[in-house]
C-alpha atoms as a PDB file:
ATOM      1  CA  UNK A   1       0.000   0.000   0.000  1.00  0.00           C
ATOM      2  CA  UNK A   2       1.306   3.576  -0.824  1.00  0.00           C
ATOM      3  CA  UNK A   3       1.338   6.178   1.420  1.00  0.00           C
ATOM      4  CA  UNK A   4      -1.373   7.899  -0.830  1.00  0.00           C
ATOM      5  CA  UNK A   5      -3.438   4.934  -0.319  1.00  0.00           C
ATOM      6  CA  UNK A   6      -2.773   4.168   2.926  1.00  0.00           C
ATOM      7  CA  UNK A   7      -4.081   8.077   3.982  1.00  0.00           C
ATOM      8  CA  UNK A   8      -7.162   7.664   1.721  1.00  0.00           C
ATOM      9  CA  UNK A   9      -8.715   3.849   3.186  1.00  0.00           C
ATOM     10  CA  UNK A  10      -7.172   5.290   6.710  1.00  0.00           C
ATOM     11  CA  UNK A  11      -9.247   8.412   6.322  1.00  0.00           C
ATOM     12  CA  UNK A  12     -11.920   6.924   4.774  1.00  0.00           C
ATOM     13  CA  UNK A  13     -12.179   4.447   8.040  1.00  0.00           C
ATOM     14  CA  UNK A  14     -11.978   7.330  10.578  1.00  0.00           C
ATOM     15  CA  UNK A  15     -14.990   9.210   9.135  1.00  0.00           C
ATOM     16  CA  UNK A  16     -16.794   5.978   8.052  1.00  0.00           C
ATOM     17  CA  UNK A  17     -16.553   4.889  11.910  1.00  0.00           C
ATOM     18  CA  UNK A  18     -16.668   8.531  13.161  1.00  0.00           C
ATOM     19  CA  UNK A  19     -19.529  10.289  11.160  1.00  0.00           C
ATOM     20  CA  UNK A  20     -21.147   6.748  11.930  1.00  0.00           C
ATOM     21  CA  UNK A  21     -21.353   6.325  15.951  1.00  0.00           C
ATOM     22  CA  UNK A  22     -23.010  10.432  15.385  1.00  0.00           C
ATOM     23  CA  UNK A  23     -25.426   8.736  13.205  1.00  0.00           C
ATOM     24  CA  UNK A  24     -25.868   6.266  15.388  1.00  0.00           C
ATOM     25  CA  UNK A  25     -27.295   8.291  18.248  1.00  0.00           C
ATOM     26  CA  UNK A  26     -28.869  11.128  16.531  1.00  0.00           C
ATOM     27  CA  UNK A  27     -30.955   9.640  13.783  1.00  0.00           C
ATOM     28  CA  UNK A  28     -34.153   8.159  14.072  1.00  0.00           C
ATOM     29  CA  UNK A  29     -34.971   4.238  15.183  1.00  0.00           C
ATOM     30  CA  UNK A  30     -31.513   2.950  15.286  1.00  0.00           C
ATOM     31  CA  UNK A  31     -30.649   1.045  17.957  1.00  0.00           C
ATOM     32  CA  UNK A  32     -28.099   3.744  19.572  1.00  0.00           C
ATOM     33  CA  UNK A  33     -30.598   6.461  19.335  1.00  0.00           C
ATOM     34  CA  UNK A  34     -30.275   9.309  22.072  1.00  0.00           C
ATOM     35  CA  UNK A  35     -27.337   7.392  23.050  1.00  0.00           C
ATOM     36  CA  UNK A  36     -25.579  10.827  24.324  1.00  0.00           C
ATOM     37  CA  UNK A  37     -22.417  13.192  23.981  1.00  0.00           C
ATOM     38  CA  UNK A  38     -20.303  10.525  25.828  1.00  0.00           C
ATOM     39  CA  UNK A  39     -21.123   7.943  22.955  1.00  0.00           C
ATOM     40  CA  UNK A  40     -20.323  10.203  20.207  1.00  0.00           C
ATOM     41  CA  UNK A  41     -16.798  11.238  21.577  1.00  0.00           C
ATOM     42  CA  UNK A  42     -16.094   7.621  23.059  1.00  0.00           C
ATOM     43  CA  UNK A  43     -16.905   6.341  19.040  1.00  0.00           C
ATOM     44  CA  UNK A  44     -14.533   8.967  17.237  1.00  0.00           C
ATOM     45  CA  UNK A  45     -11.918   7.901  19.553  1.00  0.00           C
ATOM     46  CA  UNK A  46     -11.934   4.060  18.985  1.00  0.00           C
ATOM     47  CA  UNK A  47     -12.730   5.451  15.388  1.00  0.00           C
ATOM     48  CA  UNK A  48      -8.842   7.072  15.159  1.00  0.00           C
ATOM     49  CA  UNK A  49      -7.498   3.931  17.529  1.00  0.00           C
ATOM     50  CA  UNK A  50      -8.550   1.942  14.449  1.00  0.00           C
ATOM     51  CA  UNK A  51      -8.141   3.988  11.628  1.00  0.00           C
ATOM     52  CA  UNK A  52      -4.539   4.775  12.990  1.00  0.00           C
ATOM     53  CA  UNK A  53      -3.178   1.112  13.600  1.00  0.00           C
ATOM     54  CA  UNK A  54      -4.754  -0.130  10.043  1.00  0.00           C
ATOM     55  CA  UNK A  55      -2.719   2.452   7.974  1.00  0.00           C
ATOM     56  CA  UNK A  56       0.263   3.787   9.949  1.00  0.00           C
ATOM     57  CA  UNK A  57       2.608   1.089   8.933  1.00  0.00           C
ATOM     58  CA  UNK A  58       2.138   2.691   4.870  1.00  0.00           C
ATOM     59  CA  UNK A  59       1.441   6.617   5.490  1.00  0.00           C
ATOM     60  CA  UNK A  60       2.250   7.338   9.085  1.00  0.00           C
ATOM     61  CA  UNK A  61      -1.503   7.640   9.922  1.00  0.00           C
ATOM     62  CA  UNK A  62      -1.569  11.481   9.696  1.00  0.00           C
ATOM     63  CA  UNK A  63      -5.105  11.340   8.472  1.00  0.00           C
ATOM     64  CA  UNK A  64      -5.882  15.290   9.159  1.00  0.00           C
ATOM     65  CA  UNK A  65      -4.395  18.239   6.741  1.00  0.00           C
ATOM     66  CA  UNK A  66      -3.562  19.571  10.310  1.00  0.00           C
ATOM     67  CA  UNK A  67      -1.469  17.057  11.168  1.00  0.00           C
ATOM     68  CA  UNK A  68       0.385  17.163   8.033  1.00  0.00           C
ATOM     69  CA  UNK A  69       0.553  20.936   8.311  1.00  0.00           C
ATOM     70  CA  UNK A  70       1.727  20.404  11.956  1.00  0.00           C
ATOM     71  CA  UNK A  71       4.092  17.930  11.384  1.00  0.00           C
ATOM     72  CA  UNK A  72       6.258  19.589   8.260  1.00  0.00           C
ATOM     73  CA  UNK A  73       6.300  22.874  10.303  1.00  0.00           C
ATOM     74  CA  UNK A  74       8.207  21.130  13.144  1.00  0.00           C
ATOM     75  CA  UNK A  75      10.542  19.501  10.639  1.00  0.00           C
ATOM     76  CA  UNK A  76       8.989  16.051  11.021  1.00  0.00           C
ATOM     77  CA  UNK A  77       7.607  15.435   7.486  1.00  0.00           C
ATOM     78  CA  UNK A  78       8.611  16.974   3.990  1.00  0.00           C
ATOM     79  CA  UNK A  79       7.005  19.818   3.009  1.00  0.00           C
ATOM     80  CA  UNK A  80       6.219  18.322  -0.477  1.00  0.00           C
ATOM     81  CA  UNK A  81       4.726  15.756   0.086  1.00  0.00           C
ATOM     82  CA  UNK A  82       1.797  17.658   2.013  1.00  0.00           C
ATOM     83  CA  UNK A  83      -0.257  18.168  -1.019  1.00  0.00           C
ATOM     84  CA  UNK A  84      -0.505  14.581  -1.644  1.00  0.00           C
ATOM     85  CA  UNK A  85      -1.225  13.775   1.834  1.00  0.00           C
ATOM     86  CA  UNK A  86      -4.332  16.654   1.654  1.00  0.00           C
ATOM     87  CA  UNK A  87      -5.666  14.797  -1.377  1.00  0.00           C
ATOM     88  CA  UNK A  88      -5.815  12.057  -0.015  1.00  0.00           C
ATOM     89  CA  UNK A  89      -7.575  12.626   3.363  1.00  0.00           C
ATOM     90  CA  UNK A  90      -9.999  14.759   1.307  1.00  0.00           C
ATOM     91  CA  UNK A  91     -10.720  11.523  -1.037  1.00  0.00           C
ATOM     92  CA  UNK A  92     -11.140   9.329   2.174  1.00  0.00           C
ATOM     93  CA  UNK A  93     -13.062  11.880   4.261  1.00  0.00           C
ATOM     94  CA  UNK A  94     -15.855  11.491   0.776  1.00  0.00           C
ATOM     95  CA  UNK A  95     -15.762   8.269   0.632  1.00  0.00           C
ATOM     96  CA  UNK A  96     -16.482   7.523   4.484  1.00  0.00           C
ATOM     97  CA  UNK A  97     -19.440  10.132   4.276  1.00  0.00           C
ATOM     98  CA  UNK A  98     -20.723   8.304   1.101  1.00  0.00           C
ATOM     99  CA  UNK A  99     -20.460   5.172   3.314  1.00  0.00           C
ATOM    100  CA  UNK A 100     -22.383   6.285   6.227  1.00  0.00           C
ATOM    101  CA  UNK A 101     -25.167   7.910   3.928  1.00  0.00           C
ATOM    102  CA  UNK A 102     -25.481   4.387   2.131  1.00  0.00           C
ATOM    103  CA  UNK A 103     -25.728   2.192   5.748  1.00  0.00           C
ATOM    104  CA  UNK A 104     -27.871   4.645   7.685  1.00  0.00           C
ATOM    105  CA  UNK A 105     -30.132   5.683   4.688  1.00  0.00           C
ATOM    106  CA  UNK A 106     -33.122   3.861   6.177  1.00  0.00           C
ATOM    107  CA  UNK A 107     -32.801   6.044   9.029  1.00  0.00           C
ATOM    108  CA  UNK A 108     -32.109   9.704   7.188  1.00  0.00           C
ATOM    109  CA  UNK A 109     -35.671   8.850   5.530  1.00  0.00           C
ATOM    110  CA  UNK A 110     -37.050   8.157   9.143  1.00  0.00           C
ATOM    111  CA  UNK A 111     -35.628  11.403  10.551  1.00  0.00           C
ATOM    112  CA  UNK A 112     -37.527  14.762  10.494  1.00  0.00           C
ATOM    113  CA  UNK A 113     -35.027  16.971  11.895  1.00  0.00           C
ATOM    114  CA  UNK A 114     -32.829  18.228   8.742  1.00  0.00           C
ATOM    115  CA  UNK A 115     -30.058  19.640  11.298  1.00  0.00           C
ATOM    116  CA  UNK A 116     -29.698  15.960  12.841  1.00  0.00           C
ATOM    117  CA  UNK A 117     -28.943  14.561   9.113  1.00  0.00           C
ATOM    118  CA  UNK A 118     -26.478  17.726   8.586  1.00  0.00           C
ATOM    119  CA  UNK A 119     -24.582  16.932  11.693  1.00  0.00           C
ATOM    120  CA  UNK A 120     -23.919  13.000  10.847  1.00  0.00           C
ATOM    121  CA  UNK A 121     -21.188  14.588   8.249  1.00  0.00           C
ATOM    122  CA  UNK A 122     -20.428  18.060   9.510  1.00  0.00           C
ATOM    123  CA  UNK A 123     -20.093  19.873  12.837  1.00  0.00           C
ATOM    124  CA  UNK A 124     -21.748  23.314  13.965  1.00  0.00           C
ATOM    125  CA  UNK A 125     -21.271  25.026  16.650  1.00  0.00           C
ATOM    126  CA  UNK A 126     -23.470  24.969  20.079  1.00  0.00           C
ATOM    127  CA  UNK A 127     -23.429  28.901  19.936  1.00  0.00           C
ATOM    128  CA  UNK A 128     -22.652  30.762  16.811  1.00  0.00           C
ATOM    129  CA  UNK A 129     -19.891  33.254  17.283  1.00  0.00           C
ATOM    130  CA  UNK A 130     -17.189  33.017  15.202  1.00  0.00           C
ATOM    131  CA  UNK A 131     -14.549  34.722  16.746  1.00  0.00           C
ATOM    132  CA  UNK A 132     -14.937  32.136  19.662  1.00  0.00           C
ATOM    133  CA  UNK A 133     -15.631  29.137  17.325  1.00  0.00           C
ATOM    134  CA  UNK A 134     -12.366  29.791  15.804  1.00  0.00           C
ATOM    135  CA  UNK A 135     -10.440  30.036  18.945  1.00  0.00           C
ATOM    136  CA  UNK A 136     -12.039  26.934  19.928  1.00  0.00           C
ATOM    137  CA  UNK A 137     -11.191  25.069  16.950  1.00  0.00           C
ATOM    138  CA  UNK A 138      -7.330  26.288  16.974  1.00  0.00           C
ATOM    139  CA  UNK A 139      -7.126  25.247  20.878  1.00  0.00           C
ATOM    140  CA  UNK A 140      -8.318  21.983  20.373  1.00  0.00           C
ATOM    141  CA  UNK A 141      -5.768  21.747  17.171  1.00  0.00           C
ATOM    142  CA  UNK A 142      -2.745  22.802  19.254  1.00  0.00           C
ATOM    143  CA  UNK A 143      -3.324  20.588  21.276  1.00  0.00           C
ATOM    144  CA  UNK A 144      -3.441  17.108  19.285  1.00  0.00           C
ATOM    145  CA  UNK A 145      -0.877  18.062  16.897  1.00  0.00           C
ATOM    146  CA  UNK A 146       1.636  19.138  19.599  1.00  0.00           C
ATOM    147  CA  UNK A 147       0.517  16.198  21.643  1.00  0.00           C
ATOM    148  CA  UNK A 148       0.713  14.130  18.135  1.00  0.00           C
ATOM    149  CA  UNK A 149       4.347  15.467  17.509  1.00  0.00           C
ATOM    150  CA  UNK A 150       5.471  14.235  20.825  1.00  0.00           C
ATOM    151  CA  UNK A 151       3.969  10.175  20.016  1.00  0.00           C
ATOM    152  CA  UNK A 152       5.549  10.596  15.848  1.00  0.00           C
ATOM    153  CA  UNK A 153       7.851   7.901  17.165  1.00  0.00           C
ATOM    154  CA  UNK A 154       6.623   4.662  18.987  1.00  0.00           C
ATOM    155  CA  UNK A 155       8.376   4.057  21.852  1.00  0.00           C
ATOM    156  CA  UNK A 156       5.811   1.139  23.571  1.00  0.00           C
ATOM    157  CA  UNK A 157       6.357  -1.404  21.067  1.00  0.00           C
ATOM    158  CA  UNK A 158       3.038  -2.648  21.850  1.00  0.00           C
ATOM    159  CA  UNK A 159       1.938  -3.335  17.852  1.00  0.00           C
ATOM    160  CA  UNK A 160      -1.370  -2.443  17.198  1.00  0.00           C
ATOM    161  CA  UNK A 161      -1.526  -0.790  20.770  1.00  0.00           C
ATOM    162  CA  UNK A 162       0.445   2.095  19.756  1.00  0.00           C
ATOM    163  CA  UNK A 163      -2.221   3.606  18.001  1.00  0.00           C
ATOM    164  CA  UNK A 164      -4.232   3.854  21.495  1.00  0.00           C
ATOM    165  CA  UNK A 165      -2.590   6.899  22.938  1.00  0.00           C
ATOM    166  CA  UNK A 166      -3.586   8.705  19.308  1.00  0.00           C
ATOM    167  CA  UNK A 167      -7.468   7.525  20.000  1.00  0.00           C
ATOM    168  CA  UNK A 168      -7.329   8.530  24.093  1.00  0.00           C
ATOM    169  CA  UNK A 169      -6.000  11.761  23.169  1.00  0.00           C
ATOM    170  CA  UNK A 170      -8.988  12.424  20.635  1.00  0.00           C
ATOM    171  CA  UNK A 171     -11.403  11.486  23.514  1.00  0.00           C
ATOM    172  CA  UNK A 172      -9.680  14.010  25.975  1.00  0.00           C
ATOM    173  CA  UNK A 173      -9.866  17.199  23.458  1.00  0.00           C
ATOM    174  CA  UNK A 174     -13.826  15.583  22.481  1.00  0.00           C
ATOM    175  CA  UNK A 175     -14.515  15.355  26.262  1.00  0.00           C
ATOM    176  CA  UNK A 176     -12.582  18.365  27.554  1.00  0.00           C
ATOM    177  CA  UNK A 177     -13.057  20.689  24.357  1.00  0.00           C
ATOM    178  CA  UNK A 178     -15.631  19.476  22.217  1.00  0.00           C
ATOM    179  CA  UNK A 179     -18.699  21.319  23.700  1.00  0.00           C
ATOM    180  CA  UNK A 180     -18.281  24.472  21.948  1.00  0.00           C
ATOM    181  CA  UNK A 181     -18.025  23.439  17.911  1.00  0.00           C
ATOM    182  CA  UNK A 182     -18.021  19.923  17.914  1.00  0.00           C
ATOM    183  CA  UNK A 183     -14.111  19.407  18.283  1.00  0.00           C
ATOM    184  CA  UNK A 184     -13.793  19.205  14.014  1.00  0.00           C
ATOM    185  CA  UNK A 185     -10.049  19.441  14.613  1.00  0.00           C
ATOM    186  CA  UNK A 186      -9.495  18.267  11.079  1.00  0.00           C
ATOM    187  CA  UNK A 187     -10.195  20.425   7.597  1.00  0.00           C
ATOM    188  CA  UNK A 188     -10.899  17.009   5.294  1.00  0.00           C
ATOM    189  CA  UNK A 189     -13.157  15.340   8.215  1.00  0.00           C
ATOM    190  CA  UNK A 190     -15.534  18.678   8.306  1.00  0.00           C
ATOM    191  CA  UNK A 191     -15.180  19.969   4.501  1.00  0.00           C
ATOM    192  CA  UNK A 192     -15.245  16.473   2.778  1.00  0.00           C
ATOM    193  CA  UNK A 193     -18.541  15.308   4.187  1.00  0.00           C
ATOM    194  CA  UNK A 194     -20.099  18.765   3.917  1.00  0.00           C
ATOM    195  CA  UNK A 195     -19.352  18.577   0.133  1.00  0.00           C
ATOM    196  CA  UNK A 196     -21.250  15.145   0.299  1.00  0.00           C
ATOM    197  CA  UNK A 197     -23.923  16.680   2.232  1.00  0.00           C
ATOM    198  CA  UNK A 198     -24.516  19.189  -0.395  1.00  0.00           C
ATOM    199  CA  UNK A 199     -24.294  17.134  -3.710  1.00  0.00           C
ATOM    200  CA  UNK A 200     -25.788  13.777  -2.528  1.00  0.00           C
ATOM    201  CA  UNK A 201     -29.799  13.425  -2.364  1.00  0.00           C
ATOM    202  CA  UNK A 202     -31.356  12.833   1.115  1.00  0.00           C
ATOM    203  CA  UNK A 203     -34.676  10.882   1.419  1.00  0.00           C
ATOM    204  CA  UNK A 204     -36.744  13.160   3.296  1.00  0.00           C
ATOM    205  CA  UNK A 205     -35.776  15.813   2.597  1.00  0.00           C
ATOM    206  CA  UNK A 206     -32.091  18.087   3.173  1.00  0.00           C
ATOM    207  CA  UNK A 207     -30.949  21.153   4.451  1.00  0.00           C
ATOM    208  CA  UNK A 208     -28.543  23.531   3.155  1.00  0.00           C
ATOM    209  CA  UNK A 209     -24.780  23.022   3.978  1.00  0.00           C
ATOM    210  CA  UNK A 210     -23.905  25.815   6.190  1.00  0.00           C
ATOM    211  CA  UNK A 211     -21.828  27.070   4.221  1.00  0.00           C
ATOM    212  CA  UNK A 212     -21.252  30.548   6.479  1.00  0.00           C
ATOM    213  CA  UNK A 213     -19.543  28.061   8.880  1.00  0.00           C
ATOM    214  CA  UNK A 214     -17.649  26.121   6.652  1.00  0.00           C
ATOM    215  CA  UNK A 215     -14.673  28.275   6.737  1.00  0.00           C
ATOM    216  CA  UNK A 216     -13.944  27.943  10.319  1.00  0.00           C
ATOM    217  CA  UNK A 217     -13.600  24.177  11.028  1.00  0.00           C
ATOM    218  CA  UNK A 218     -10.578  24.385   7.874  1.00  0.00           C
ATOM    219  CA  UNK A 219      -8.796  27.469   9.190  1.00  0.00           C
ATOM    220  CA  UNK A 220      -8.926  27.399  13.056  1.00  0.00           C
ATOM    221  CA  UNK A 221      -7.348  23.342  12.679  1.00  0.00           C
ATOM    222  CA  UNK A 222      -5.132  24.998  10.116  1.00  0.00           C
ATOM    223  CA  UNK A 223      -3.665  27.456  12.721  1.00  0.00           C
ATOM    224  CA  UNK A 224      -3.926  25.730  15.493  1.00  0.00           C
ATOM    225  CA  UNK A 225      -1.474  23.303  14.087  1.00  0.00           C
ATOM    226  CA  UNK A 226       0.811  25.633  12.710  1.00  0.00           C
ATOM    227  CA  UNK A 227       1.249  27.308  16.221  1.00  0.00           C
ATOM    228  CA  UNK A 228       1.581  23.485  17.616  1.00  0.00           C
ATOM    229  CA  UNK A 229       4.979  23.594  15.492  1.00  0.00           C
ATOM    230  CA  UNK A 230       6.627  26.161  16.073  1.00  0.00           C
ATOM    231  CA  UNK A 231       5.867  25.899  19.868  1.00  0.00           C
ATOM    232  CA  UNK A 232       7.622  22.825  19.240  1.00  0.00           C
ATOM    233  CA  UNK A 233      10.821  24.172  17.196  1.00  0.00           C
ATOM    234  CA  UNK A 234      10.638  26.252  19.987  1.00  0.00           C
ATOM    235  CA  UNK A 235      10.923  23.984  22.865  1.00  0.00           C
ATOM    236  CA  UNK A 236      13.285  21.142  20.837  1.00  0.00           C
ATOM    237  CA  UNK A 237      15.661  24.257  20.053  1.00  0.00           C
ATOM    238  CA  UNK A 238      15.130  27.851  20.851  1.00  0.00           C
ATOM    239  CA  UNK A 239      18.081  29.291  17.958  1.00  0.00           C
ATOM    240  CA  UNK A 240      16.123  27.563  15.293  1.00  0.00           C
ATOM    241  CA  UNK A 241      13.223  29.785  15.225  1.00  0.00           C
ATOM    242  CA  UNK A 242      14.076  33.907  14.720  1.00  0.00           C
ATOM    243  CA  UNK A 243      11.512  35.907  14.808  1.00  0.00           C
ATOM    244  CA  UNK A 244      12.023  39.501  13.173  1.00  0.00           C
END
């Protein structure tokens, strides 16, 4: 498997299992219906455990333009081989949407609510202020790429099990941070399924894409993951970052 590849089925599987446990609970007559925040955040966790330990062997399991972003500012990954990377988390991020919309279409048909169906592939905020949505979305950023750039090299040896601090640190910033906006922390898993969203049909009926908001779940992960690497540059070596 190329690394190409490897990013595309990895990122395919986080949104496929991710965008899926928030179907799970929010659409109508499944069988985890109202099953809660703490379901949601626990499922996007074990969704990243996975996703990370079936890919990072090929691409390095960075999954997230922020983590590429993150990771080639602090000198841990080639600047040009990002685009690549981006492509291919977009193309994944689609394809697990598509996938979600195909198992839980019974359900979309079955639900009323058009905001439910919008959030099983996008995130909104809880309050709509986008100076704070932002700074939420670039905290929670900052923290799992410079958390992320501190696990880039295994040093448990556990196999498989060395994914797990990459999925318990996902449930921290969901649990800790996520109230605000939904803890997107990730341009392709927000933007790729809100471009599915808009193009595919929904039975019962859609609404639109929230576009407005669309901007700040790319930037603020975008930042917040920029600042994660230099703090980082920073702290490995102070003389290697001048500012002026």
């Amino acid at each position: 498997m190329t690394p190409f590849f490897g990013e595309l089925i990895g990122t395919a599987l986080l949104i496929l299992l991710g965008n899926g446990v928030v179907a799970n609970v929010l659409l109508t007559g499944t069988k985890g219906q109202n099953g809660g925040w703490i379901v949601i955040v626990w499922g996007w966790g074990m969704a990243v455990f996975v996703a990370v330990f079936t890919v990072a062997a090929f691409s390095g399991a960075h999954l997230n333009p922020a983590v590429s972003v993150g990771l080639a500012v602090a000198g841990k990954f080639e600047w040009g081989q990002v685009p690549a990377y981006v492509l291919a988390q977009f193309i994944g991020a689609m394809i697990g949407a598509v996938l979600v919309w195909l198992t839980y279409w019974p359900h979309f048909a079955r639900t009323e609510d058009p905001d439910l169906k919008l959030a099983c592939f996008c995130t909104a905020p809880a309050v709509r202020n986008a100076p704070s949505n932002l700074f939420s979305e670039i905290i929670g950023s900052f923290v799992l790429v410079f958390a992320v750039l501190f696990l880039a090299v295994s040093v448990f040896g556990l196999g498989a099990l060395d994914a797990l601090p990459v999925g318990l640190l996902v449930l921290a910033i969901g649990l800790s941070l996520g109230g605000t906006t939904g803890y997107a922390i990730n341009p392709a898993r927000d933007l790729g399924p809100r471009i599915v969203h808009a193009l595919l049909p929904m039975p019962g009926g859609k609404r639109d894409s929230d576009w407005g908001y669309a901007w700040v779940p790319v930037v603020g992960p975008l930042l917040g993951a920029g600042l994660a690497g230099l703090l980082y540059l920073v702290l490995q070596d102070p003389t290697s970052v001048q500012f002026r």
